[in-house]
C-alpha atoms as a PDB file:
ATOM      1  CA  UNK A   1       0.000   0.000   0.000  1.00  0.00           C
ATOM      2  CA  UNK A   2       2.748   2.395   1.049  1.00  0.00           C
ATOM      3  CA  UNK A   3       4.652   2.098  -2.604  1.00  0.00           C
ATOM      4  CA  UNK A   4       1.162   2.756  -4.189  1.00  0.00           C
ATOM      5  CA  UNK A   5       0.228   6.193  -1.861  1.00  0.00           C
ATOM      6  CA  UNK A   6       4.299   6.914  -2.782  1.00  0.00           C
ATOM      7  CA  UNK A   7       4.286   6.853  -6.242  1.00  0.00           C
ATOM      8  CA  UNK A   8       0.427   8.941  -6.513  1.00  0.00           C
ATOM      9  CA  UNK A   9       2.047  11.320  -4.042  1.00  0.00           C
ATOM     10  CA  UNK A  10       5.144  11.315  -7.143  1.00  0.00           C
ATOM     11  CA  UNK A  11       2.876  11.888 -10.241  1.00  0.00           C
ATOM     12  CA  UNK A  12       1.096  14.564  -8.402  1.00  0.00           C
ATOM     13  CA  UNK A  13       4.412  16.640  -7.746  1.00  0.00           C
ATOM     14  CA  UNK A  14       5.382  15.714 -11.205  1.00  0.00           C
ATOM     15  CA  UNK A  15       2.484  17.011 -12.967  1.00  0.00           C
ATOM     16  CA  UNK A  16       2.175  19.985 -10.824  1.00  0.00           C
ATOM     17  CA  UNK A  17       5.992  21.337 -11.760  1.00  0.00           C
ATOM     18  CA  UNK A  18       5.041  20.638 -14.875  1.00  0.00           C
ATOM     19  CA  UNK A  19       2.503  23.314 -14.937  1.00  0.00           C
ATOM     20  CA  UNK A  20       4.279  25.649 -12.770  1.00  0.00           C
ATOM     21  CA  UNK A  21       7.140  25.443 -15.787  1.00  0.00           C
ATOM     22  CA  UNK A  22       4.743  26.186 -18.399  1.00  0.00           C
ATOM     23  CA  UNK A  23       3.151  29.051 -16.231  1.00  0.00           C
ATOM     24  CA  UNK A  24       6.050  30.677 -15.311  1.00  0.00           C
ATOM     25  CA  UNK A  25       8.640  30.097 -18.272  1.00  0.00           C
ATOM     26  CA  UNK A  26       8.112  33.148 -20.330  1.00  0.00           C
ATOM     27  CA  UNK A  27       8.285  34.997 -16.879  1.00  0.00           C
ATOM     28  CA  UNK A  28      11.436  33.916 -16.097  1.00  0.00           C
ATOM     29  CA  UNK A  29      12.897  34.295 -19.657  1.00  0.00           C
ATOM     30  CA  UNK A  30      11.495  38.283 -19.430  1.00  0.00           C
ATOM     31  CA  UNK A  31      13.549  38.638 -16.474  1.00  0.00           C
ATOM     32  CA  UNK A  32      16.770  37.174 -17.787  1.00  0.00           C
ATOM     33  CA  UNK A  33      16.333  39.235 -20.629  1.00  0.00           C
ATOM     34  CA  UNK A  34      16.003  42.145 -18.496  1.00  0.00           C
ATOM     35  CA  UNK A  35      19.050  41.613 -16.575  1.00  0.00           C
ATOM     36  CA  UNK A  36      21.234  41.299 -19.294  1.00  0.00           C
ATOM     37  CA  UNK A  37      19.222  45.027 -20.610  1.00  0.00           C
ATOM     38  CA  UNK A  38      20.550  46.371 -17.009  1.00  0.00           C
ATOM     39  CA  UNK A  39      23.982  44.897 -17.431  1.00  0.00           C
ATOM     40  CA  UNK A  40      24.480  46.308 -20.791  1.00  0.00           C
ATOM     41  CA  UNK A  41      22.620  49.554 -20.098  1.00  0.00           C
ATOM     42  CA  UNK A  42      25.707  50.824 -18.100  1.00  0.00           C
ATOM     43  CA  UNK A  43      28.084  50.080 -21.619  1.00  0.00           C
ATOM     44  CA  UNK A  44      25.832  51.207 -24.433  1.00  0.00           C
ATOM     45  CA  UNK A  45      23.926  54.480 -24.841  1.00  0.00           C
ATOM     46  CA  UNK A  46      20.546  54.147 -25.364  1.00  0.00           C
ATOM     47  CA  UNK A  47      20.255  50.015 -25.728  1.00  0.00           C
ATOM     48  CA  UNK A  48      16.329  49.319 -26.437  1.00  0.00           C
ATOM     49  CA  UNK A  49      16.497  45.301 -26.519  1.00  0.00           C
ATOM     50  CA  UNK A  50      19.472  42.576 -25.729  1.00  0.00           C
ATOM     51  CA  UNK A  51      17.840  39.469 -27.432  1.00  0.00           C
ATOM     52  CA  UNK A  52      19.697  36.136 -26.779  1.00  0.00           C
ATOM     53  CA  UNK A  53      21.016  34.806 -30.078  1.00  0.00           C
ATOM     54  CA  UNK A  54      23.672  31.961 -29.299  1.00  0.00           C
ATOM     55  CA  UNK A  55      21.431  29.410 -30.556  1.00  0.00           C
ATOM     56  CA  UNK A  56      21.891  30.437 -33.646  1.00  0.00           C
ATOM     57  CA  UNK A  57      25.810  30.102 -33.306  1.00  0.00           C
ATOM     58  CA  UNK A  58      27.905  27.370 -32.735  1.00  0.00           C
ATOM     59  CA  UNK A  59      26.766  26.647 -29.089  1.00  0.00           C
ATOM     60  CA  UNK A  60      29.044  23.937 -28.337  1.00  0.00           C
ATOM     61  CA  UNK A  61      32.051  25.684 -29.024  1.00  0.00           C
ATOM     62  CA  UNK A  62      30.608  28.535 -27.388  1.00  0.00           C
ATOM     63  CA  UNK A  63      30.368  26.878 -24.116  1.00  0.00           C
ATOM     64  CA  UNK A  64      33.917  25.107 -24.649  1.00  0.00           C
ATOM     65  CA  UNK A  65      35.192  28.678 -24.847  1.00  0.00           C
ATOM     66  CA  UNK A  66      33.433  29.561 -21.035  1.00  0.00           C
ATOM     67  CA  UNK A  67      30.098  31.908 -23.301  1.00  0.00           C
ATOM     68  CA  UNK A  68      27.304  31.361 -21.559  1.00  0.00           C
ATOM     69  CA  UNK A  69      25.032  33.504 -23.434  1.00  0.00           C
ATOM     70  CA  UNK A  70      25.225  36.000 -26.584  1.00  0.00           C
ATOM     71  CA  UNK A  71      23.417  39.055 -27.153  1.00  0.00           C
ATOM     72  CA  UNK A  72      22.153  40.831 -30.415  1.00  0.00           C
ATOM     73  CA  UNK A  73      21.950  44.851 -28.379  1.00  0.00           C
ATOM     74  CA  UNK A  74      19.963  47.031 -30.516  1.00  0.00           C
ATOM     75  CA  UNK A  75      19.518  51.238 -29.856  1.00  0.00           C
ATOM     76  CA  UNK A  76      17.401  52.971 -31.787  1.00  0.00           C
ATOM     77  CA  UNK A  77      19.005  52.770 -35.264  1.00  0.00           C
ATOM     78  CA  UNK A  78      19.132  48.592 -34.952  1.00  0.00           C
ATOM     79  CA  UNK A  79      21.999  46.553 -33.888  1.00  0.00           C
ATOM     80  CA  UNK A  80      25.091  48.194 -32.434  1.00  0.00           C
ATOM     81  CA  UNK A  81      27.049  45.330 -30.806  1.00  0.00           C
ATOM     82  CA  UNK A  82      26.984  41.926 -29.266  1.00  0.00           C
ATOM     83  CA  UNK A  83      27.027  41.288 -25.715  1.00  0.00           C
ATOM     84  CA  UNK A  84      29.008  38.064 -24.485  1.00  0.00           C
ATOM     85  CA  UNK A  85      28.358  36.706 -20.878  1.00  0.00           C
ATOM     86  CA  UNK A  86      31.441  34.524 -19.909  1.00  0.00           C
ATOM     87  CA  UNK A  87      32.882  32.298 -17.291  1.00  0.00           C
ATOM     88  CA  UNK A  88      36.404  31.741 -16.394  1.00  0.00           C
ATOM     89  CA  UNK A  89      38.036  29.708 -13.610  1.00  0.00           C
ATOM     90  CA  UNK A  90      40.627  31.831 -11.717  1.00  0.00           C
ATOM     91  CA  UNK A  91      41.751  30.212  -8.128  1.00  0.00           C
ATOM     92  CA  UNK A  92      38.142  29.662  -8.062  1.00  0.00           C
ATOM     93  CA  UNK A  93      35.455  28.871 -10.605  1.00  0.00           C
ATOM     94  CA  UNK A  94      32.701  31.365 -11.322  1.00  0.00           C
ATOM     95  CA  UNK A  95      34.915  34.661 -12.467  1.00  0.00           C
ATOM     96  CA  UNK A  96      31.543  35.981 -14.771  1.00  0.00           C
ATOM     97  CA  UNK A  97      32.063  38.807 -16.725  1.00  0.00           C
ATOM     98  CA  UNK A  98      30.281  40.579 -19.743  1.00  0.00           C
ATOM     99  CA  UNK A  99      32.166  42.005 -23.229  1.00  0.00           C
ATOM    100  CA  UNK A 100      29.883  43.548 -24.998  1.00  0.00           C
ATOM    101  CA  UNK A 101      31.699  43.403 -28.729  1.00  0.00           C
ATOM    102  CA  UNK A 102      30.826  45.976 -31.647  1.00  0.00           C
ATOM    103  CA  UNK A 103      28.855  45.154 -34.368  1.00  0.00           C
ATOM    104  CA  UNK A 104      30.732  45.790 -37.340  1.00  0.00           C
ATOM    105  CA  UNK A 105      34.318  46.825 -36.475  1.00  0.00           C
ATOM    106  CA  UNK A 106      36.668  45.038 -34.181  1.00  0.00           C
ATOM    107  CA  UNK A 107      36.269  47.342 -31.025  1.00  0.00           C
ATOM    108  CA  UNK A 108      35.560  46.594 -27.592  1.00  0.00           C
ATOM    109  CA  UNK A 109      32.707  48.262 -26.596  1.00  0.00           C
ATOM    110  CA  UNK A 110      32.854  47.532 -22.711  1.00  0.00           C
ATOM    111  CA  UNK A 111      33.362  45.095 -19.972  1.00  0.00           C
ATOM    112  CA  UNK A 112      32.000  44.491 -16.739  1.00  0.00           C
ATOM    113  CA  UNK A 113      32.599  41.907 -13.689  1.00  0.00           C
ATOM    114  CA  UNK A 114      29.443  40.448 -13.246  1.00  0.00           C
ATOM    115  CA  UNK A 115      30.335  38.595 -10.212  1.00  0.00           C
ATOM    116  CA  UNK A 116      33.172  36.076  -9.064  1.00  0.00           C
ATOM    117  CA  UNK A 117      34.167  34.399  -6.366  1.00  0.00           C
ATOM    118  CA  UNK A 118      37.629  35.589  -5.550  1.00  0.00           C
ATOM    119  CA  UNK A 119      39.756  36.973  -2.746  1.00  0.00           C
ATOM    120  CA  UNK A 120      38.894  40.569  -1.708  1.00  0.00           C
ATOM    121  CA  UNK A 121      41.188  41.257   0.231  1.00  0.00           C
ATOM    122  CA  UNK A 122      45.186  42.432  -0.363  1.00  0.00           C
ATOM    123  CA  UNK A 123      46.549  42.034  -3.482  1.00  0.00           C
ATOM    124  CA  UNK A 124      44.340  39.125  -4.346  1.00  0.00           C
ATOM    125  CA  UNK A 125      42.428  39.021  -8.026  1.00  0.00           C
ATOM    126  CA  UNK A 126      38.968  40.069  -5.858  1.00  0.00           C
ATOM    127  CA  UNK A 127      40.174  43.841  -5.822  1.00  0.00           C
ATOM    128  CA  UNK A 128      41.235  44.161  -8.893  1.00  0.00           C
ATOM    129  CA  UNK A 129      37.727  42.668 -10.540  1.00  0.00           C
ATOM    130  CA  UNK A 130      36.345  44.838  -8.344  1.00  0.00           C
ATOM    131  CA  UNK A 131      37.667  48.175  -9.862  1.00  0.00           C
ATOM    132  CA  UNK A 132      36.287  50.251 -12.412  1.00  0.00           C
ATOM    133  CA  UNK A 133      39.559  51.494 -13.404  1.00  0.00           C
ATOM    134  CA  UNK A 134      40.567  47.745 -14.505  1.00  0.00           C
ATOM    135  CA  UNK A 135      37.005  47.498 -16.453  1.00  0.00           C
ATOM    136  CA  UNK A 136      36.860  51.345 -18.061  1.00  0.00           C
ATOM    137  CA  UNK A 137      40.267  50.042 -19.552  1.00  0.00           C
ATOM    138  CA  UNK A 138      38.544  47.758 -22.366  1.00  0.00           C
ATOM    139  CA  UNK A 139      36.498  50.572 -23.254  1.00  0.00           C
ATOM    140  CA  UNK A 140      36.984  51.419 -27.101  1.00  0.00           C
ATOM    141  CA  UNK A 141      39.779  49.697 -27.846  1.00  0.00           C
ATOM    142  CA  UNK A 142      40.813  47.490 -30.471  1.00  0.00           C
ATOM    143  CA  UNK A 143      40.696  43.407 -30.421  1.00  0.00           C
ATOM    144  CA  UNK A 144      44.262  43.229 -31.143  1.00  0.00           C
ATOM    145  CA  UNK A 145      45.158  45.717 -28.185  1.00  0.00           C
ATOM    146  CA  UNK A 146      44.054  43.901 -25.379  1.00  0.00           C
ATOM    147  CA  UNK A 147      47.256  42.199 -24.621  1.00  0.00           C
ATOM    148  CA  UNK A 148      49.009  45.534 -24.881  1.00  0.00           C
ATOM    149  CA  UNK A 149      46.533  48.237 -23.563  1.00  0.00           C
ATOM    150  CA  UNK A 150      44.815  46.100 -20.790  1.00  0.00           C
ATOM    151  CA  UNK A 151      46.967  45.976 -17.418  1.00  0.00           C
ATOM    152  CA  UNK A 152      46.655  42.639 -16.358  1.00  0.00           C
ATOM    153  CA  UNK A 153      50.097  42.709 -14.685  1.00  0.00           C
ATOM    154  CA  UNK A 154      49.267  42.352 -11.297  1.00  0.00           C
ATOM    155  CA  UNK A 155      50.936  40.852  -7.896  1.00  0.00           C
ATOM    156  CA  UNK A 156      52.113  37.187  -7.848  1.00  0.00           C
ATOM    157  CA  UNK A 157      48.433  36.337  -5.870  1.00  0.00           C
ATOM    158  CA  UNK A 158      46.628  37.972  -8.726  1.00  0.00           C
ATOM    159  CA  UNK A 159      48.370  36.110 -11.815  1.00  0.00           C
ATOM    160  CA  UNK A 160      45.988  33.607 -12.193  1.00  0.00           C
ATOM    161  CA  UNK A 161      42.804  35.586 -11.747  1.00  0.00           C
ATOM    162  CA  UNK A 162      44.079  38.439 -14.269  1.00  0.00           C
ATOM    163  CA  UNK A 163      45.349  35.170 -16.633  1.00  0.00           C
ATOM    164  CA  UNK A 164      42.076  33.541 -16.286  1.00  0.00           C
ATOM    165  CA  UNK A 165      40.128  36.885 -17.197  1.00  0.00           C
ATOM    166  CA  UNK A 166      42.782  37.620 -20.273  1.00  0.00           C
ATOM    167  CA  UNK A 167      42.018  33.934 -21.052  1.00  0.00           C
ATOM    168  CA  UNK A 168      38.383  34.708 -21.164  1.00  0.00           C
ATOM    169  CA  UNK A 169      38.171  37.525 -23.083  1.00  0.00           C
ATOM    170  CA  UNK A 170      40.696  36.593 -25.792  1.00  0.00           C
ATOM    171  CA  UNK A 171      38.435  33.428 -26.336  1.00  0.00           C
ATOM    172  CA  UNK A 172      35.189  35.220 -26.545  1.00  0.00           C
ATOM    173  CA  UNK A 173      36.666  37.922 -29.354  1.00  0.00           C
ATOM    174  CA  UNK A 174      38.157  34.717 -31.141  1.00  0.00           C
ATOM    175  CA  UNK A 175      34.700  32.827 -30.791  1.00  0.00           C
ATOM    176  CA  UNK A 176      33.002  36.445 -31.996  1.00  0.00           C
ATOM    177  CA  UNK A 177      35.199  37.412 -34.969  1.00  0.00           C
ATOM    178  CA  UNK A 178      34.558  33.703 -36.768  1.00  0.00           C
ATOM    179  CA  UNK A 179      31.301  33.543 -35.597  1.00  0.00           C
ATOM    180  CA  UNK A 180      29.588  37.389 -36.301  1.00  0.00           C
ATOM    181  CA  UNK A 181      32.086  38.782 -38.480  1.00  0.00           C
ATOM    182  CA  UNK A 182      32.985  35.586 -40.580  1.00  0.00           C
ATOM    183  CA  UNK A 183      36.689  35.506 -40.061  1.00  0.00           C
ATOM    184  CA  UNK A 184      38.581  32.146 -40.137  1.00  0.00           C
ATOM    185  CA  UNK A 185      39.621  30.465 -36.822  1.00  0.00           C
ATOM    186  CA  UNK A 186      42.887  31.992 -36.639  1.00  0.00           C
ATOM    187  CA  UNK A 187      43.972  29.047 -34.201  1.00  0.00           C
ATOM    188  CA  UNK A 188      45.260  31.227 -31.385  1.00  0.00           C
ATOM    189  CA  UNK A 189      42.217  30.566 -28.652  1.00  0.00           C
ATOM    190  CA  UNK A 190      39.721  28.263 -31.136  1.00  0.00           C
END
């Protein structure tokens, strides 16, 4: 009797997340969407939608490459850039950042530290993610200048966060100049 009562109780839960999910699923996509809106609206002027778009990319080796979503951003004259949230691993997992890419020429719009999980304290990685003055330093320029405009020289307990983050972001321009703009993989991060 007690396996019978047990597995009623079962299809009962079952069916009833089932129509939560259905309920609340465009709900929750809304507010993902929104988020990434708020994240982005701090990097581009006047952004009036951030629609998700990787599924229409190579997903798999999106996700090798730590992109855990990609974002057509559109202002008022139509798409202006392509926002890329990303994870990395520095001394711990869960370093999330976004790059939000331009359209049409190879220029870094902006970047921002989502969140991570490292050190904040001394000269740890935590600090430095936390700064403004290490994110406003992606700001407009070029793909190929990251490696020389970008301080990531930090103290010998930063190394591998700021390795981990120039990891990251070297992937994600890789992933978005053969993906968006067409290029070939040019074998460096692919």
């Amino acid at each position: 009797k007690f396996p019978l009562v047990l597995g009623i109780v079962g299809i009962i839960c079952t069916g009833a997340l089932s129509v939560v999910y259905e309920v609340t699923k465009d709900k929750i996509a809304y507010n993902k969407n929104k988020v990434a809106i708020d994240l982005m609206s701090g990097i581009v002027p006047d952004i009036s939608n951030a629609e998700p778009v990787l599924e229409k990319y190579d997903v798999a080796k999106a996700e090798s490459l730590g992109v855990k979503n990609m974002y057509e951003v559109s202002d008022s004259k139509g798409v202006c850039a392509y926002g890329y949230l990303a994870e990395v691993t520095g001394y711990n997992p869960g370093i999330n950042f976004l790059l939000v890419l331009d359209d049409t020429d190879s220029i870094i719009v902006g970047f921002s530290v989502v969140s991570h999980q490292e050190t904040n304290s001394g000269s740890y990685g935590g600090p430095l993610l936390n700064s403004p003055d290490f994110a406003a330093q992606f700001t407009g320029i070029g793909f190929d200048e990251v490696g020389s405009k970008v301080d990531f020289v930090a103290g010998s307990t930063a190394k591998v966060t700021m390795g981990a983050v120039k990891a990251g972001v070297d992937n994600v321009i890789s992933f978005h100049k053969q993906a968006v703009l067409g290029e070939t993989d040019d074998g460096i991060n692919l």
